[in-house]
C-alpha atoms as a PDB file:
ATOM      1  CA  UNK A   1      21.074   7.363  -6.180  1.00  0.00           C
ATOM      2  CA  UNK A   2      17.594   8.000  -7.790  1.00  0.00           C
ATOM      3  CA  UNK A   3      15.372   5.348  -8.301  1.00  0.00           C
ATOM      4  CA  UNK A   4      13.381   4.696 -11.888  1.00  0.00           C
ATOM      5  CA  UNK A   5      10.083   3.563  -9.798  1.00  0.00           C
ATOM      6  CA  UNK A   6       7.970   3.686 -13.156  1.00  0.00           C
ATOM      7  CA  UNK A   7      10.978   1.264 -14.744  1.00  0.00           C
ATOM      8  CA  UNK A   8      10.926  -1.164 -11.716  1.00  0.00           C
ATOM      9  CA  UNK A   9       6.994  -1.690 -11.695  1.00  0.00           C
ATOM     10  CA  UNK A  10       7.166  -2.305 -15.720  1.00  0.00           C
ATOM     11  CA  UNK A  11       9.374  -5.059 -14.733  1.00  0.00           C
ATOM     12  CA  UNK A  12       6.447  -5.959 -12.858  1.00  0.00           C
ATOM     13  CA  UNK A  13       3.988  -5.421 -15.622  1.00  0.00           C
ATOM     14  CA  UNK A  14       2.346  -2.503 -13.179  1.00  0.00           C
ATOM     15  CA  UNK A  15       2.460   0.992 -13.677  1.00  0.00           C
ATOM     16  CA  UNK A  16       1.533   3.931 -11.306  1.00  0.00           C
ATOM     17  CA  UNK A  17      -1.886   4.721 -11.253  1.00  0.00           C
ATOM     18  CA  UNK A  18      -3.337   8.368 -10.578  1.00  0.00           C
ATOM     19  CA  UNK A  19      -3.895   8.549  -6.812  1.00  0.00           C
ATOM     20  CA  UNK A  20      -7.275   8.475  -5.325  1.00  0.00           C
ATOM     21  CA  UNK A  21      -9.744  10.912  -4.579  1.00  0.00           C
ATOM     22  CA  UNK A  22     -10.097  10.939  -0.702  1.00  0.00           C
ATOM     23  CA  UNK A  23     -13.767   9.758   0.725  1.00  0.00           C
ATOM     24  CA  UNK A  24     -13.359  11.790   3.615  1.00  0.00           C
ATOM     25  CA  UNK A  25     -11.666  15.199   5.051  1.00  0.00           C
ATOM     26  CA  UNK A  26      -8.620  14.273   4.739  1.00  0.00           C
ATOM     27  CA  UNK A  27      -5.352  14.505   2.711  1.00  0.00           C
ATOM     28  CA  UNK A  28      -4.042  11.694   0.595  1.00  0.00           C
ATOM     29  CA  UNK A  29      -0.055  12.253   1.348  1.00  0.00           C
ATOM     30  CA  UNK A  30       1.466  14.884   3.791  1.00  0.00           C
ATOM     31  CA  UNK A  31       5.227  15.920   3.495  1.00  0.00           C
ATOM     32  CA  UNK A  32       7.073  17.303   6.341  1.00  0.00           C
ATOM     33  CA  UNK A  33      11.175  17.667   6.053  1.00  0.00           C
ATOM     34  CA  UNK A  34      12.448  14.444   4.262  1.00  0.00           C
ATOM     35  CA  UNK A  35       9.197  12.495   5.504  1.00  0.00           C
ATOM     36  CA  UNK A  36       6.060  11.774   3.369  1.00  0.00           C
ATOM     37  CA  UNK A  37       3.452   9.995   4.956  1.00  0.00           C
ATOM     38  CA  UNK A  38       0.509   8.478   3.434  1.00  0.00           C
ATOM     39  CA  UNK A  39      -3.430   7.959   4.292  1.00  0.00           C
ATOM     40  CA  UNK A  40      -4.529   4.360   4.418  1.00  0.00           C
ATOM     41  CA  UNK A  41      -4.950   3.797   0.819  1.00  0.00           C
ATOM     42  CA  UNK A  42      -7.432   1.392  -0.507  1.00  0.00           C
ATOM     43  CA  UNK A  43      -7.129  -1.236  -3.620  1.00  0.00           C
ATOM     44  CA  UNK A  44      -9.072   0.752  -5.564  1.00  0.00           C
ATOM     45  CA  UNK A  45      -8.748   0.178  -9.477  1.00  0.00           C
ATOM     46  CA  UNK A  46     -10.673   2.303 -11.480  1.00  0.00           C
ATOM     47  CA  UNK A  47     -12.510   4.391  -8.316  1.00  0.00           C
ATOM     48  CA  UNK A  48     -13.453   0.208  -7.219  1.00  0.00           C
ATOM     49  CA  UNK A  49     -12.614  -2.052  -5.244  1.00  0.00           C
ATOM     50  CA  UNK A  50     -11.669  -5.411  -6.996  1.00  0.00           C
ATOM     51  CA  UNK A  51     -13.131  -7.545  -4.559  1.00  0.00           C
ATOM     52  CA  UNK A  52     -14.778  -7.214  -1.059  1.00  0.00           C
ATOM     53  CA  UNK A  53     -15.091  -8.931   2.509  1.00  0.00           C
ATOM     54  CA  UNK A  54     -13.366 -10.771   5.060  1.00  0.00           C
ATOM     55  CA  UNK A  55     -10.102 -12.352   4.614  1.00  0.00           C
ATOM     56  CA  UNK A  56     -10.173 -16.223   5.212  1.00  0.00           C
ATOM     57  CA  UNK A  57     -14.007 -16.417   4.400  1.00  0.00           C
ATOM     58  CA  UNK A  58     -14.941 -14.251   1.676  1.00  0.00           C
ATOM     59  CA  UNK A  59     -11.345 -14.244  -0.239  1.00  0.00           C
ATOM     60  CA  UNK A  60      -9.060 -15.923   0.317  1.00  0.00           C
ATOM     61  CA  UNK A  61      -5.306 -15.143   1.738  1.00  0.00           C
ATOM     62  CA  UNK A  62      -3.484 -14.794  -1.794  1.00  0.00           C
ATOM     63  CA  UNK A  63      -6.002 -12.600  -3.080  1.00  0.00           C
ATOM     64  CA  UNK A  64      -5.583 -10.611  -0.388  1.00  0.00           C
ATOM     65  CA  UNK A  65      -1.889 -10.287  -1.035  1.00  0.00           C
ATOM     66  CA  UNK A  66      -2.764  -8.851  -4.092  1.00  0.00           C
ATOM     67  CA  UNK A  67      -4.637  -6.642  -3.512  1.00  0.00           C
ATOM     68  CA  UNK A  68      -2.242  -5.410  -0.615  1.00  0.00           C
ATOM     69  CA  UNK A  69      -0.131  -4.805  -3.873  1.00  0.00           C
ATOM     70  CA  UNK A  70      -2.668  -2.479  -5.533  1.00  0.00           C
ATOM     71  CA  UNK A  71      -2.753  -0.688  -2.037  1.00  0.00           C
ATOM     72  CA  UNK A  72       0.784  -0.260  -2.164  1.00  0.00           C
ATOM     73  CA  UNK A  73       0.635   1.156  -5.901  1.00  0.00           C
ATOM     74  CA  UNK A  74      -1.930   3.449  -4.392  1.00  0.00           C
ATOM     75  CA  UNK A  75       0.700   4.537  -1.653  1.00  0.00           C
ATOM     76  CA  UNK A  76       3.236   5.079  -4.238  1.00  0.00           C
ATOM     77  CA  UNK A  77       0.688   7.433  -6.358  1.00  0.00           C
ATOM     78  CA  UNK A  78      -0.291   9.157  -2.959  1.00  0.00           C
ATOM     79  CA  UNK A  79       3.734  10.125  -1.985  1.00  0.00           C
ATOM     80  CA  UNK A  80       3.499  11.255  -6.063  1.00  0.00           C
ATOM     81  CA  UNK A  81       1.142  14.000  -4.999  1.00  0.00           C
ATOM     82  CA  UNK A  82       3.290  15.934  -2.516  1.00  0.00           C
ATOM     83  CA  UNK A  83       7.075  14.655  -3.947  1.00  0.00           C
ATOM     84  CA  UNK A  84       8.082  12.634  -7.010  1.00  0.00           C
ATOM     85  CA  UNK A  85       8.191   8.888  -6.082  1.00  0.00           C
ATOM     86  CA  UNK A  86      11.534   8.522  -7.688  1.00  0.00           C
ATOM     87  CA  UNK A  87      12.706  11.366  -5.027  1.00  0.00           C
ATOM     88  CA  UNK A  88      12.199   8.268  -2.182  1.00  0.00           C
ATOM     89  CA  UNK A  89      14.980   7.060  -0.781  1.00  0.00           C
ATOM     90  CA  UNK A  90      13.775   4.562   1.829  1.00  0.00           C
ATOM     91  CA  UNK A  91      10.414   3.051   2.893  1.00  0.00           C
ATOM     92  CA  UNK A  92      10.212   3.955   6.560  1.00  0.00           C
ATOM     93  CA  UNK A  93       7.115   1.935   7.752  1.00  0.00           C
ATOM     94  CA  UNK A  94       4.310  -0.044   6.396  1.00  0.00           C
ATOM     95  CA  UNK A  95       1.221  -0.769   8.004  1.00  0.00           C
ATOM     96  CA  UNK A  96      -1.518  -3.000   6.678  1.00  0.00           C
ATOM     97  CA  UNK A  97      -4.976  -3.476   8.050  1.00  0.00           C
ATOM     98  CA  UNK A  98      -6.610  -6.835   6.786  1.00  0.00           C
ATOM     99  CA  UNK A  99     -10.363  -6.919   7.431  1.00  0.00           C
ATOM    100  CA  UNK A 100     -10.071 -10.397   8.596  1.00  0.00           C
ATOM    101  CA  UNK A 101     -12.575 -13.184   9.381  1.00  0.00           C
ATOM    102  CA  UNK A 102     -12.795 -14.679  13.117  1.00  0.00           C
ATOM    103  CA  UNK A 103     -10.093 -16.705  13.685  1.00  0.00           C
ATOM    104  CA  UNK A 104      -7.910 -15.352  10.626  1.00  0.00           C
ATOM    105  CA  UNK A 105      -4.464 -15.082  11.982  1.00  0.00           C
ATOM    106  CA  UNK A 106      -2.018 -14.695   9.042  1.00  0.00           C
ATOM    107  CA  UNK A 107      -2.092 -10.858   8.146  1.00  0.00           C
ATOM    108  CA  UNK A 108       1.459 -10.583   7.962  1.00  0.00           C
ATOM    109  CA  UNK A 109       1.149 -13.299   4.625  1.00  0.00           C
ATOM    110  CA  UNK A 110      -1.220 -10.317   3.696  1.00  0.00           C
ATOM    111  CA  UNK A 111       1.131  -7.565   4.225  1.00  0.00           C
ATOM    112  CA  UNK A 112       3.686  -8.973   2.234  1.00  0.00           C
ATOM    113  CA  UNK A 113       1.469  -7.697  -0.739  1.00  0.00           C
ATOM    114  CA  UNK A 114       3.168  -4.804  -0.179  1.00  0.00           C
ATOM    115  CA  UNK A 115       6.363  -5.270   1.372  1.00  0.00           C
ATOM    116  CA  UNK A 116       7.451  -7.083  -1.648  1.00  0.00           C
ATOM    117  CA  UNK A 117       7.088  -4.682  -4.019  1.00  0.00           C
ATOM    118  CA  UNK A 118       8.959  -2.027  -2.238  1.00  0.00           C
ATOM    119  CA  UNK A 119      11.773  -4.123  -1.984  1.00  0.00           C
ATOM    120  CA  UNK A 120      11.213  -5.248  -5.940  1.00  0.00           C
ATOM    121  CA  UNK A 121      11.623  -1.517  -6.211  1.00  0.00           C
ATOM    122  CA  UNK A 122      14.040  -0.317  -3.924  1.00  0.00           C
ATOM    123  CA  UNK A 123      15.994  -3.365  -2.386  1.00  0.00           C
ATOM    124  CA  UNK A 124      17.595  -3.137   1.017  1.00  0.00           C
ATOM    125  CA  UNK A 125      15.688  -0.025   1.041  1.00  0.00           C
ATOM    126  CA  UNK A 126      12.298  -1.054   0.693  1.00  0.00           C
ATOM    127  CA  UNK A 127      12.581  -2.876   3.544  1.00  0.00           C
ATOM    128  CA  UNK A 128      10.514  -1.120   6.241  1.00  0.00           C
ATOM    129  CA  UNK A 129       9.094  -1.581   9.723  1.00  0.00           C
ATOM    130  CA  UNK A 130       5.972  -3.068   9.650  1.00  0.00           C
ATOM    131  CA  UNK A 131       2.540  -3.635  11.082  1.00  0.00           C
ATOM    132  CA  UNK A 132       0.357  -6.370   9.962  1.00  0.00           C
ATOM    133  CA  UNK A 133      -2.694  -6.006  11.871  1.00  0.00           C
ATOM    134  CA  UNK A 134      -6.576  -7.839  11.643  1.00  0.00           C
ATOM    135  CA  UNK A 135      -9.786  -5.484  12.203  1.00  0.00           C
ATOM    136  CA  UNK A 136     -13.357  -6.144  12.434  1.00  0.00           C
ATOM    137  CA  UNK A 137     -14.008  -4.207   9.115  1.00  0.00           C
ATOM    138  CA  UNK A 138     -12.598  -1.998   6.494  1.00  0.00           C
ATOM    139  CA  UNK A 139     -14.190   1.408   4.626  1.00  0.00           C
ATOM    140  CA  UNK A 140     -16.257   0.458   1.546  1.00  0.00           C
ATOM    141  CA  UNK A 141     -15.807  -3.329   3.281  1.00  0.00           C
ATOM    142  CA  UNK A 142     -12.145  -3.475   1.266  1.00  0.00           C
ATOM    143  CA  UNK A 143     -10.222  -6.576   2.546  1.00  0.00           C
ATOM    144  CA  UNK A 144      -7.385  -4.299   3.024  1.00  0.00           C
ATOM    145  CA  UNK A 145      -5.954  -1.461   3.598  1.00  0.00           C
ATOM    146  CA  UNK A 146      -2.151   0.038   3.676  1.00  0.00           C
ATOM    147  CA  UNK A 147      -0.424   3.288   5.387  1.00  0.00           C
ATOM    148  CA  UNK A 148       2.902   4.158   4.057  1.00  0.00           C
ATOM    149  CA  UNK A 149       6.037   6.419   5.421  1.00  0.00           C
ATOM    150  CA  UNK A 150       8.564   6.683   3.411  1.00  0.00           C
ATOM    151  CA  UNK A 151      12.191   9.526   3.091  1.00  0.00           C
ATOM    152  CA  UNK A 152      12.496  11.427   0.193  1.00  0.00           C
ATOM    153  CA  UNK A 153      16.026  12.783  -0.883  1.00  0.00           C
END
């Protein structure tokens, strides 16, 4: 059964943004079989980053999450490049990098940025393996950063 992924993030009061130019050689989405998986995507809004630094001194954890969110948006308009995003039928794997202050410890709180809206979208299916994982720093110093794999139909 398709899912209406523009419908679900209205309920959300998001939409699905136009993906991202890539900063580097690389592509935004690659598709191989029934797999789609995307670059790290940034919470870029507008070709900017809301907000930058470290997570747990610069921002704090909840805006992190949200911005995880936009990442995730960014994800879903990455897959959109290579196969419609209402062609996915389950998230496969998230991973999210938080560019986190010394002693920082709760990336997973971070991660659920994104986890939550895939299962917002897709329910049982939107819940996907998952990395949560802190780093010294981020491209463009973005407080975070998400990878997505996901099956298309």
């Amino acid at each position: 059964m398709a899912t209406d992924v523009r419908a679900k993030l209205a309920e959300k009061g998001l939409t699905l943004p136009v993906a991202a130019k890539p900063v580097a050689a690389y592509f935004p989405a690659t598709k191989t079989g029934k797999i789609v998986f995307t670059a790290g995507q940034l919470p870029l809004v507008d070709g900017a980053i809301p907000e930058t630094g470290k997570v747990g001194a610069d921002l704090t954890q909840e805006r992190a999450k949200e911005l995880a969110e936009i990442c995730a948006l960014n994800c879903l308009a990455a897959v959109e490049l290579v196969a419609p995003v209402d062609s996915i039928v389950k998230i496969v794997r998230v991973v999210c990098y938080v560019n986190s202050a010394p002693g920082y410890i709760t990336q997973p709180f971070v991660a659920n940025g994104a986890s939550e809206l895939f299962i917002h979208i897709w329910g049982d299916a939107g819940l996907a393996a998952r990395s949560a994982v802190g780093v010294a720093e981020l491209p463009m110093n973005s407080p975070v950063e998400v990878e997505l794999t996901v099956e298309i139909a």
